[in-house]
Every structure is written in C-alpha cells, then in structure tokens.
PDB file of N, CA and C in Angstrom:
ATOM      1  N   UNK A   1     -16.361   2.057   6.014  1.00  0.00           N
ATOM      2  CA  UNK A   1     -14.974   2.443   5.881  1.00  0.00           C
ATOM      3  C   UNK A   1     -14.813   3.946   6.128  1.00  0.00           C
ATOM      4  N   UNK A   2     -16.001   4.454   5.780  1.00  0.00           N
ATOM      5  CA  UNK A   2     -15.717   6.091   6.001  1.00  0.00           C
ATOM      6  C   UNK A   2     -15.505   6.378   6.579  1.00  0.00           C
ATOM      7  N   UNK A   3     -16.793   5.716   8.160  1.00  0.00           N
ATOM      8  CA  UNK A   3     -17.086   6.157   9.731  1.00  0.00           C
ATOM      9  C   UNK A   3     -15.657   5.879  10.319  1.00  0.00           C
ATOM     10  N   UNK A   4     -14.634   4.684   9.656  1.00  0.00           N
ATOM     11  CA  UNK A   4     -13.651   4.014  10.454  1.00  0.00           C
ATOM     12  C   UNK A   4     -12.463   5.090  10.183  1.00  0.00           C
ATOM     13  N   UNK A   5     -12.883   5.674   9.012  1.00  0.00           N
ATOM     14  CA  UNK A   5     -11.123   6.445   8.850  1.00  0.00           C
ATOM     15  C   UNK A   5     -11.670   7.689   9.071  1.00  0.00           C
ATOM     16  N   UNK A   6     -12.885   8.201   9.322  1.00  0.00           N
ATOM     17  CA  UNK A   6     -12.829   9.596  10.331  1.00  0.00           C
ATOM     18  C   UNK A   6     -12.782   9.442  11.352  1.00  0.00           C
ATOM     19  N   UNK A   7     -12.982   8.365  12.330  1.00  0.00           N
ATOM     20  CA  UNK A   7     -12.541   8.001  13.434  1.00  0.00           C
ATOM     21  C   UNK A   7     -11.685   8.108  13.611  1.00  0.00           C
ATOM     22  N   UNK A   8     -10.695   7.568  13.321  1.00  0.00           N
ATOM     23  CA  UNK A   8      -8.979   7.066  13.137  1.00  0.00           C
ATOM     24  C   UNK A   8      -8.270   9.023  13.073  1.00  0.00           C
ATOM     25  N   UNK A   9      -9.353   9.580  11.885  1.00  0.00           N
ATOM     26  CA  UNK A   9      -8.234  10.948  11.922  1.00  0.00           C
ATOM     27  C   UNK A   9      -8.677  11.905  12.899  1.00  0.00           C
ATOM     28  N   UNK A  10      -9.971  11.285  13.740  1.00  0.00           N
ATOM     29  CA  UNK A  10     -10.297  12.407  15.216  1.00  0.00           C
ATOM     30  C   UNK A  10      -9.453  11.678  16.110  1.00  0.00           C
ATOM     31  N   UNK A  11      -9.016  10.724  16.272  1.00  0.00           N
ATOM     32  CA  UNK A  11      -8.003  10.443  17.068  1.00  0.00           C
ATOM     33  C   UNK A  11      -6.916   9.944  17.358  1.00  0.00           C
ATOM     34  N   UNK A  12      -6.371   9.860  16.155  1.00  0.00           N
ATOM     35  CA  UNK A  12      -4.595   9.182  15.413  1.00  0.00           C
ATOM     36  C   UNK A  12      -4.079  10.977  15.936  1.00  0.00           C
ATOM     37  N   UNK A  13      -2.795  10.842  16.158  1.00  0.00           N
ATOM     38  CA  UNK A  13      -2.062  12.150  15.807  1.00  0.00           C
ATOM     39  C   UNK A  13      -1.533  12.154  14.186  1.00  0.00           C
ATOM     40  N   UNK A  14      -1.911  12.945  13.400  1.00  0.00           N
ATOM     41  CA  UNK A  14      -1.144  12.670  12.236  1.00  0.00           C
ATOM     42  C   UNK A  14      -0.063  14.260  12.062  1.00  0.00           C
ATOM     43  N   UNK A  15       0.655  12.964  11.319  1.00  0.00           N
ATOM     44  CA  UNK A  15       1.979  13.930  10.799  1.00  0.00           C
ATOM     45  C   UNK A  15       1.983  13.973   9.523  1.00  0.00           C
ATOM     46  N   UNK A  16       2.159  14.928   8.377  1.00  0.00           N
ATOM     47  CA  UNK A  16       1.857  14.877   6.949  1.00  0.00           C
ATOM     48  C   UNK A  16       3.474  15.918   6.711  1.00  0.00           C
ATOM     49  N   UNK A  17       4.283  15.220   5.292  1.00  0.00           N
ATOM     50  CA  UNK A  17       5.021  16.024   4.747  1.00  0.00           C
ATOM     51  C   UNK A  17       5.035  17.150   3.745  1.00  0.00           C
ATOM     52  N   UNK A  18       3.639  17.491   3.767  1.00  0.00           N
ATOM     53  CA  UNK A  18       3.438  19.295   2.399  1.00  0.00           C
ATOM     54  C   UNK A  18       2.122  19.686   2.991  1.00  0.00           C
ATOM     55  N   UNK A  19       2.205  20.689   3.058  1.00  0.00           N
ATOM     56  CA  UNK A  19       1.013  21.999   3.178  1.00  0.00           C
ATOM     57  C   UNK A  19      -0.078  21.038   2.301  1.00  0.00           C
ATOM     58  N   UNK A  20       0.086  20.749   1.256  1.00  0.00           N
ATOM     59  CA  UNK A  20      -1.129  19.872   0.510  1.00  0.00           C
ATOM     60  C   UNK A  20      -1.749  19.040   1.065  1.00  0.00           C
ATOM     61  N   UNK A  21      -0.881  18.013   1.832  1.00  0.00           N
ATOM     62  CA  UNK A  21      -1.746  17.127   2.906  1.00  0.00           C
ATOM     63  C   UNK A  21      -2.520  17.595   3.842  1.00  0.00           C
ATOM     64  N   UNK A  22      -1.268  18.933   4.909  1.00  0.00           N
ATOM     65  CA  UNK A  22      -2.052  19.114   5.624  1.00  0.00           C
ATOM     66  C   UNK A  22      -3.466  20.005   5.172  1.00  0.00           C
ATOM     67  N   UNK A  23      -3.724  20.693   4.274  1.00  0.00           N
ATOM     68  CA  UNK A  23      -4.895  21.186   4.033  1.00  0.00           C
ATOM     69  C   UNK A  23      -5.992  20.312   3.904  1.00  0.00           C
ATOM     70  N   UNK A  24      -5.756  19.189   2.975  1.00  0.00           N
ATOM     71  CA  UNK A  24      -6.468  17.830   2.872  1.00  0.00           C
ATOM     72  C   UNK A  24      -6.983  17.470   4.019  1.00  0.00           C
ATOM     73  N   UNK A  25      -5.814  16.838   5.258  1.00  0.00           N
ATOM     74  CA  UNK A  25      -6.663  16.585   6.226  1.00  0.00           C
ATOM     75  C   UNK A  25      -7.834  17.270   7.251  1.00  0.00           C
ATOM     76  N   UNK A  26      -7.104  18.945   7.068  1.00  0.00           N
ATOM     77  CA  UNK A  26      -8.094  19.926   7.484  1.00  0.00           C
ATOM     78  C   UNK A  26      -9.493  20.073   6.907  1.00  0.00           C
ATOM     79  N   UNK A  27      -9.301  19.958   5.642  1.00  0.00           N
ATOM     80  CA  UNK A  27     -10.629  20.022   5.187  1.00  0.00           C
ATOM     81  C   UNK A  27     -11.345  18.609   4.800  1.00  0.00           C
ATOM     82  N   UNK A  28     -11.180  17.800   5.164  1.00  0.00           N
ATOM     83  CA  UNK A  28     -11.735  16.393   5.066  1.00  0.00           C
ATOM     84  C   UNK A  28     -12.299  16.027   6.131  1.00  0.00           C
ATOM     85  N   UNK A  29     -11.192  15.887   7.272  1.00  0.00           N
ATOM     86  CA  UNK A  29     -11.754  15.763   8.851  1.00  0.00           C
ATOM     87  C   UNK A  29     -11.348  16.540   9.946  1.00  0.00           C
ATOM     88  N   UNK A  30     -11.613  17.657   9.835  1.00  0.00           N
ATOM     89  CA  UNK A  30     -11.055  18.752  10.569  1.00  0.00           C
ATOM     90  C   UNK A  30     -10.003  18.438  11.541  1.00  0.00           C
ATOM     91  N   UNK A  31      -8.715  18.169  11.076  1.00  0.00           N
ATOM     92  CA  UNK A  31      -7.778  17.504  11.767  1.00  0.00           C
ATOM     93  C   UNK A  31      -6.515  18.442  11.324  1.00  0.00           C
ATOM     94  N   UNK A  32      -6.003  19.145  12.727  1.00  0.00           N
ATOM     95  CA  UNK A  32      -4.626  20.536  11.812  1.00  0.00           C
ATOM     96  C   UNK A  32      -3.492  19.336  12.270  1.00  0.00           C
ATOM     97  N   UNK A  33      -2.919  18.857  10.947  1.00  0.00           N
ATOM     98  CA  UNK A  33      -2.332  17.741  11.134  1.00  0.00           C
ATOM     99  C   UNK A  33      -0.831  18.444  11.460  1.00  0.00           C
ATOM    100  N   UNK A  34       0.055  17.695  12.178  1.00  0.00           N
ATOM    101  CA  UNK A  34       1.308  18.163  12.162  1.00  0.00           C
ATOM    102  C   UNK A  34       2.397  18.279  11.271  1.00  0.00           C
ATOM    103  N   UNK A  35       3.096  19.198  10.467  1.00  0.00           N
ATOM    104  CA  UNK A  35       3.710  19.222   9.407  1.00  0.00           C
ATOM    105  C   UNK A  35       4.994  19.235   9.496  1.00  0.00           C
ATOM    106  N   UNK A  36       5.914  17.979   9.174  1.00  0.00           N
ATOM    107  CA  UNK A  36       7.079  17.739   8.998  1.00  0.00           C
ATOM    108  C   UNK A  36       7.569  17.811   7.109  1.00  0.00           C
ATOM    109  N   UNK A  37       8.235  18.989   7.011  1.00  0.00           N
ATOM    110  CA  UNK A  37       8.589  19.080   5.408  1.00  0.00           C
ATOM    111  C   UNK A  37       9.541  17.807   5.074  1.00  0.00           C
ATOM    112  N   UNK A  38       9.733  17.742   3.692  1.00  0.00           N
ATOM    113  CA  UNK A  38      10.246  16.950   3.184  1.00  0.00           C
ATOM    114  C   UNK A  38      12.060  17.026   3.427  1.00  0.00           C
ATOM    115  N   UNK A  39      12.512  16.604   3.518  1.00  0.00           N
ATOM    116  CA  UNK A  39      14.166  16.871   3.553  1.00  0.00           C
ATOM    117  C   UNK A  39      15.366  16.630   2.468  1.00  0.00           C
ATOM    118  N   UNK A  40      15.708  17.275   1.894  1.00  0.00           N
ATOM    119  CA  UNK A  40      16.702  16.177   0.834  1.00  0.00           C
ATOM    120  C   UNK A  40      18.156  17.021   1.481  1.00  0.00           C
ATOM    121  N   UNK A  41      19.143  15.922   1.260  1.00  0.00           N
ATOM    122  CA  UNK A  41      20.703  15.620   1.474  1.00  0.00           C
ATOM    123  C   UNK A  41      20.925  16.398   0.383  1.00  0.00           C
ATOM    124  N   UNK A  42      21.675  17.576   0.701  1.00  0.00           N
ATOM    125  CA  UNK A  42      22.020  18.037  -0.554  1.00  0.00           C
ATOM    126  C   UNK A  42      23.339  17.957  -1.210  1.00  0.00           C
ATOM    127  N   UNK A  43      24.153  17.396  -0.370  1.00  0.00           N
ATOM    128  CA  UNK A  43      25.754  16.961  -0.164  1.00  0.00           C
ATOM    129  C   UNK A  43      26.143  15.930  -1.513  1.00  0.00           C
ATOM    130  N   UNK A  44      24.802  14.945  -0.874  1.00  0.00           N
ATOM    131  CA  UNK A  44      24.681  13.890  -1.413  1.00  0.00           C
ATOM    132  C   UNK A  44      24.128  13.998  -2.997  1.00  0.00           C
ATOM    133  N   UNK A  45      23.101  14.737  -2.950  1.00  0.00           N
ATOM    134  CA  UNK A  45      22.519  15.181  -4.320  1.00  0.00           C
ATOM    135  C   UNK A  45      23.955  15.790  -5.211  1.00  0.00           C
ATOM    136  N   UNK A  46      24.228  16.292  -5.140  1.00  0.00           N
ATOM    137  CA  UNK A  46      25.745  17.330  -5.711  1.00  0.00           C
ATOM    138  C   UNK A  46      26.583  16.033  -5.759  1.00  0.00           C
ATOM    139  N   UNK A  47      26.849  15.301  -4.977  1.00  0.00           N
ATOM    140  CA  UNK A  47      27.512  14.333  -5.425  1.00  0.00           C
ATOM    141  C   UNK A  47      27.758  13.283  -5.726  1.00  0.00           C
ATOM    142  N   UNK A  48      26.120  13.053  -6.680  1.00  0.00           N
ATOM    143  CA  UNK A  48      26.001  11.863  -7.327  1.00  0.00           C
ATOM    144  C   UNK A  48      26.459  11.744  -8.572  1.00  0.00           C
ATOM    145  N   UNK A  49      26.704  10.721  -8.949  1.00  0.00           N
ATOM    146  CA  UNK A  49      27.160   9.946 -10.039  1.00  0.00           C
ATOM    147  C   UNK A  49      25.792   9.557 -11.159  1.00  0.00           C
ATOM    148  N   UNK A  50      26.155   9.457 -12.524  1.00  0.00           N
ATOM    149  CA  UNK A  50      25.052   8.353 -12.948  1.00  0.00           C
ATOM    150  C   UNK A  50      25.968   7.057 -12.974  1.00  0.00           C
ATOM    151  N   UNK A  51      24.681   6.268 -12.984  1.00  0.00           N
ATOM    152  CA  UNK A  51      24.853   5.246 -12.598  1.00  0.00           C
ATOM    153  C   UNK A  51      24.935   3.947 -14.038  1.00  0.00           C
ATOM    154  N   UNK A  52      25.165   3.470 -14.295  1.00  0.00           N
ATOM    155  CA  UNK A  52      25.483   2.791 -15.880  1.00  0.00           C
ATOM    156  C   UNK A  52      24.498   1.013 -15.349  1.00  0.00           C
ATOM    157  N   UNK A  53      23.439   1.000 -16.419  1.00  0.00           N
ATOM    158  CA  UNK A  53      22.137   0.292 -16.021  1.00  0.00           C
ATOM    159  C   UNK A  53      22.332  -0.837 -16.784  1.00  0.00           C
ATOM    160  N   UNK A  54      22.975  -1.854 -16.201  1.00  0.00           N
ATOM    161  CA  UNK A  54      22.403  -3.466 -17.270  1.00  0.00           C
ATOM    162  C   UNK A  54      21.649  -3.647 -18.163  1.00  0.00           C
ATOM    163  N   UNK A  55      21.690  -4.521 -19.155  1.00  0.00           N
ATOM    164  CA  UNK A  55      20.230  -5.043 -19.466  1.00  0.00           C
ATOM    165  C   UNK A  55      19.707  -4.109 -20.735  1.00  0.00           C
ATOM    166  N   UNK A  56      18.949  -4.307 -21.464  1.00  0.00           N
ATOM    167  CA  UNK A  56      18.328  -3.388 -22.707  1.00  0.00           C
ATOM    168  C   UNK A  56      17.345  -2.615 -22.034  1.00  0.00           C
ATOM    169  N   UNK A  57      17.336  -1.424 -22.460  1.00  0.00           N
ATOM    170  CA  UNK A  57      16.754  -0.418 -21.897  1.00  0.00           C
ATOM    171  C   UNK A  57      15.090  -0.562 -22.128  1.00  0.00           C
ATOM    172  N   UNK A  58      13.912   0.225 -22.375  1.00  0.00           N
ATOM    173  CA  UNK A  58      14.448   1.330 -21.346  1.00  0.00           C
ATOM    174  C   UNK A  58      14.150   0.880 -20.224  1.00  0.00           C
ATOM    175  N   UNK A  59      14.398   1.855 -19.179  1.00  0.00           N
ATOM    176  CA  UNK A  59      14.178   1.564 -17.532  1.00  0.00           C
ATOM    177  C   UNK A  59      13.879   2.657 -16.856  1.00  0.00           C
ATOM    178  N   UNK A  60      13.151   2.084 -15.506  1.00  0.00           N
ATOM    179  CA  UNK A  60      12.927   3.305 -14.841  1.00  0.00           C
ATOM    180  C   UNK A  60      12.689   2.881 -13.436  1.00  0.00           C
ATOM    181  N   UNK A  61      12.932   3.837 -12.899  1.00  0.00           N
ATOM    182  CA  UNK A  61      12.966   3.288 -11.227  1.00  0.00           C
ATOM    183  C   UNK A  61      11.900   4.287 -10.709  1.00  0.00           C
ATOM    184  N   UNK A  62      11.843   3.920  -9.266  1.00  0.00           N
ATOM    185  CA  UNK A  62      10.618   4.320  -8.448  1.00  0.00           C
ATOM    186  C   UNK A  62      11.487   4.889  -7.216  1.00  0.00           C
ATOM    187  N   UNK A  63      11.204   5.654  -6.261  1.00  0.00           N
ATOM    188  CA  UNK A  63      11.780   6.147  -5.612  1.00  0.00           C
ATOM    189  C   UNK A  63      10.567   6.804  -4.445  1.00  0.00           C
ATOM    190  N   UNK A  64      10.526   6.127  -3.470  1.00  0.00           N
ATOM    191  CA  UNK A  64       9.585   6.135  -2.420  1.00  0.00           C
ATOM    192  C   UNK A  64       9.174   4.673  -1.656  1.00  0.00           C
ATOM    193  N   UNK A  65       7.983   4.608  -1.269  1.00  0.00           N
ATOM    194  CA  UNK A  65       7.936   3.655  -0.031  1.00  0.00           C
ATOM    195  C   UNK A  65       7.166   2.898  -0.738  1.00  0.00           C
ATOM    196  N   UNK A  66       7.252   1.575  -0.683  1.00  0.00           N
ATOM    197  CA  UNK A  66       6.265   0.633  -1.540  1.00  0.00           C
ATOM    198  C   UNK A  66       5.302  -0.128  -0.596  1.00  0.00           C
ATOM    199  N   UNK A  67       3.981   0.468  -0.647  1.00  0.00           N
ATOM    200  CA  UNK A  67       3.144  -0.713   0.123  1.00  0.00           C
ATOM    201  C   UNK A  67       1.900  -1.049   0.094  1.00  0.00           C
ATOM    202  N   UNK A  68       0.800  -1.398  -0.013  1.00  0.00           N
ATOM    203  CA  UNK A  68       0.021  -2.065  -1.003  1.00  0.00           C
ATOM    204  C   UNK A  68      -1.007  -1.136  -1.485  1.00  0.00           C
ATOM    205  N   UNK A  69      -1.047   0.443  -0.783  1.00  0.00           N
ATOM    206  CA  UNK A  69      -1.946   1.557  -0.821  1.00  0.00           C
ATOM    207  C   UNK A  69      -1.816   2.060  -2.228  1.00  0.00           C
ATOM    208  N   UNK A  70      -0.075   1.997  -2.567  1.00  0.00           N
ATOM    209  CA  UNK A  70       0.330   2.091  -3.822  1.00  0.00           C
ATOM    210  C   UNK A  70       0.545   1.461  -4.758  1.00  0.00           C
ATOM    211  N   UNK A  71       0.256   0.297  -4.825  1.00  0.00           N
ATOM    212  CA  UNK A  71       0.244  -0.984  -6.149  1.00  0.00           C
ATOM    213  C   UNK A  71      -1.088  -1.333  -6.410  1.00  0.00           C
ATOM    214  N   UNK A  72      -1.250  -0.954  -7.912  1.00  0.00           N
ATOM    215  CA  UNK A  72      -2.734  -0.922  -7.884  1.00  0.00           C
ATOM    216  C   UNK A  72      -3.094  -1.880  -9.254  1.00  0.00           C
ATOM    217  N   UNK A  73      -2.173  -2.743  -9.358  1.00  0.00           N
ATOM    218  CA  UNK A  73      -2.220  -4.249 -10.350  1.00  0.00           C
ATOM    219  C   UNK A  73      -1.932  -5.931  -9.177  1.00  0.00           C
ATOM    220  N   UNK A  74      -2.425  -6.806  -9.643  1.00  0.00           N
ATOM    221  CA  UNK A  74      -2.493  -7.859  -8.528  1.00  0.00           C
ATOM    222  C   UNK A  74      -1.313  -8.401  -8.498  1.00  0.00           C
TER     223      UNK A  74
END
C-alpha cells in the first residue's frame, strides 16, 4: 500500500486546501502540491439564521464531505 500511494503522489497532480497539507505532501513524497485555500461565503455567513432543531436534544451536525476514509465504525 505504501509503494502504491507514493506512486500515485509521483504522479497524480494534487491539489490540497491549507499550507498544512501542502507541507505534508512535501515532506512525505516530495510532491509541491498545488494550493487552493479554503473559501467561505461571507454574505451568506452574516446572514444566517439559527435554525430551530426537532426532536430531544442534544444534536450535532457534521459539516464536510462524507466518504468512507472518514467513517471509522462499520
């Protein structure tokens, strides 16, 4: 698995969103990855609402991309 994902990062183009990644990939597999920062709507931020939540509390939400790299229960 190692040989396969230093392979992959000598010849994938990667794009990473924080200086943290890209240092990571630099110093892992000498790869100066391309850096696209993060973006937030700020329009939108300023003009949110809370939101009033069903159900007995408490709760909590997740906010990002869900896919199996990140679920780490079966």
């Amino acid at each position: 698995m190692v040989r396969a994902e230093d392979r992959l990062a000598r010849s994938a183009v990667t794009v990473v969103c924080s200086r943290t990644l890209a240092a990571r990939w630099l110093e892992r597999y000498g790869v100066d990855a391309t850096l696209i920062g993060n973006g937030v709507d700020v329009d939108a931020i300023r003009s949110a609402r809370p939101l009033e939540l069903s159900g007995d509390g408490p709760h909590l939400v997740y906010v990002g991309t869900a896919h199996p790299n990140r679920v780490e229960v079966a």
